[in-house]
C-alpha atoms as a PDB file:
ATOM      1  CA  UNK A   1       0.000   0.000   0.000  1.00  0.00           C
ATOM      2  CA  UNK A   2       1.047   3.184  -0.572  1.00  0.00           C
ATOM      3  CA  UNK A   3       1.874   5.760   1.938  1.00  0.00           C
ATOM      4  CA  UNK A   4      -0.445   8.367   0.903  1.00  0.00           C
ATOM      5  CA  UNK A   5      -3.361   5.770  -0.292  1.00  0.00           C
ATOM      6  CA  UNK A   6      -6.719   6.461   1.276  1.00  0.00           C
ATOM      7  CA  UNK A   7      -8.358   4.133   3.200  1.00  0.00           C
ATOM      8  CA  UNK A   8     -11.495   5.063   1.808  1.00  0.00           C
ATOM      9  CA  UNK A   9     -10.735   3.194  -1.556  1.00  0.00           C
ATOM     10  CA  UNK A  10      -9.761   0.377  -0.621  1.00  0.00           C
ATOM     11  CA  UNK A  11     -11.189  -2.826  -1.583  1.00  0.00           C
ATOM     12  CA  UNK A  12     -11.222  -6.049   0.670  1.00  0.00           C
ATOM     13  CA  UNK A  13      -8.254  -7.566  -1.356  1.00  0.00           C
ATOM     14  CA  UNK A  14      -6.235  -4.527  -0.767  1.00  0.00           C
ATOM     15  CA  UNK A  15      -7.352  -4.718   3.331  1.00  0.00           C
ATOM     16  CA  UNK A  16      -6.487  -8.361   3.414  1.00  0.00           C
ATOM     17  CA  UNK A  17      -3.019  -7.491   1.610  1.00  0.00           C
ATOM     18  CA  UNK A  18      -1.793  -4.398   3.545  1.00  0.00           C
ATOM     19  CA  UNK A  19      -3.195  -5.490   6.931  1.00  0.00           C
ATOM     20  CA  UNK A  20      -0.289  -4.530   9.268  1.00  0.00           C
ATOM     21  CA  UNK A  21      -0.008  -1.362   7.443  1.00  0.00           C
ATOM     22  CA  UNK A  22      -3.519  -0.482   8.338  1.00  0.00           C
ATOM     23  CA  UNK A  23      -3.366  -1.267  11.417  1.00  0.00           C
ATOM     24  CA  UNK A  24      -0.718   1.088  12.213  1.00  0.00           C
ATOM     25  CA  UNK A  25      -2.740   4.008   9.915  1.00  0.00           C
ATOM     26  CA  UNK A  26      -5.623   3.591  12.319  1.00  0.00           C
ATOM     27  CA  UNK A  27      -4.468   3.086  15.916  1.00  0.00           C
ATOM     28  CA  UNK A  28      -5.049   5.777  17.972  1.00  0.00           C
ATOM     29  CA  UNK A  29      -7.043   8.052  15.120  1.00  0.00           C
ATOM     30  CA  UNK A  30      -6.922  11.338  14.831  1.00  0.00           C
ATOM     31  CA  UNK A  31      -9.011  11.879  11.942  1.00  0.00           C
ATOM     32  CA  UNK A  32     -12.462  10.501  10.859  1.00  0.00           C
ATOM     33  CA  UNK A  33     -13.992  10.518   7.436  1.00  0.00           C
ATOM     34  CA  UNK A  34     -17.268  11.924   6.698  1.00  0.00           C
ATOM     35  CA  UNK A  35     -18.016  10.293   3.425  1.00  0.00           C
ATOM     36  CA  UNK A  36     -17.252   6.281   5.295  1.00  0.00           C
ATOM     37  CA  UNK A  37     -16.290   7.301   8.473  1.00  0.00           C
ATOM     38  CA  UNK A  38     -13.517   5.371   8.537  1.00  0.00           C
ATOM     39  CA  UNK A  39     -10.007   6.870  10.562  1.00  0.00           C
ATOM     40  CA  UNK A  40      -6.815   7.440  10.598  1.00  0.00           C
ATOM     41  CA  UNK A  41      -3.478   9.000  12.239  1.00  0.00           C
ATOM     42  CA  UNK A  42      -3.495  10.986   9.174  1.00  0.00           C
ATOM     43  CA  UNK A  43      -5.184  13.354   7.380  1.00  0.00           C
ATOM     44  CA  UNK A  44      -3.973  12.213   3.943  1.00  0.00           C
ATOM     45  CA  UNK A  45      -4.868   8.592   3.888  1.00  0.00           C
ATOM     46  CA  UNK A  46      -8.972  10.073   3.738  1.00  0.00           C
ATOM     47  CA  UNK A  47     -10.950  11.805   1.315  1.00  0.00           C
ATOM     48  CA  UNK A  48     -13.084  13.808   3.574  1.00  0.00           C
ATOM     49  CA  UNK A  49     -11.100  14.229   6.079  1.00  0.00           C
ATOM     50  CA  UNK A  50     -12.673  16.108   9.445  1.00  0.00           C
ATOM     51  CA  UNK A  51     -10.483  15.878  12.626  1.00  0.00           C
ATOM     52  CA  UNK A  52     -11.891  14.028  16.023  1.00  0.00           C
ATOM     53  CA  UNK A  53     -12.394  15.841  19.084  1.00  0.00           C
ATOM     54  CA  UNK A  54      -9.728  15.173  21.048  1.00  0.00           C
ATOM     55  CA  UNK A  55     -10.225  12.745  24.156  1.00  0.00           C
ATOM     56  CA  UNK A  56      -9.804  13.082  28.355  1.00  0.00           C
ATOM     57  CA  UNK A  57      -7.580  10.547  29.316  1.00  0.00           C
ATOM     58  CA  UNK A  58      -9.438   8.166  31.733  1.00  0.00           C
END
């Protein structure tokens, strides 16, 4: 997967492929999309990109 590759394209092949590379994109988001709403660390890797709220730590 490419570094700057949105998550919001890709297809389950590509998810299967570049798990461990996900994985790392989405721990501890930072951003959210608000076409899929799916998240990431960084802003780049969506296409609608809206940042979270940040959170209290418990």
């Amino acid at each position: 997967m490419k570094p700057d590759h949105k998550l919001c394209q890709l297809g389950k092949k590509e998810i299967e492929e570049n798990i461990a590379a996900i994985t790392e994109l989405v721990a501890k988001p930072k951003y959210i999309c608000q076409k899929c709403a799916r998240v990431s660390k960084k802003k780049k890797n969506l296409c609608k990109p809206k940042k979270l709220p940040s959170r209290k730590k418990e």
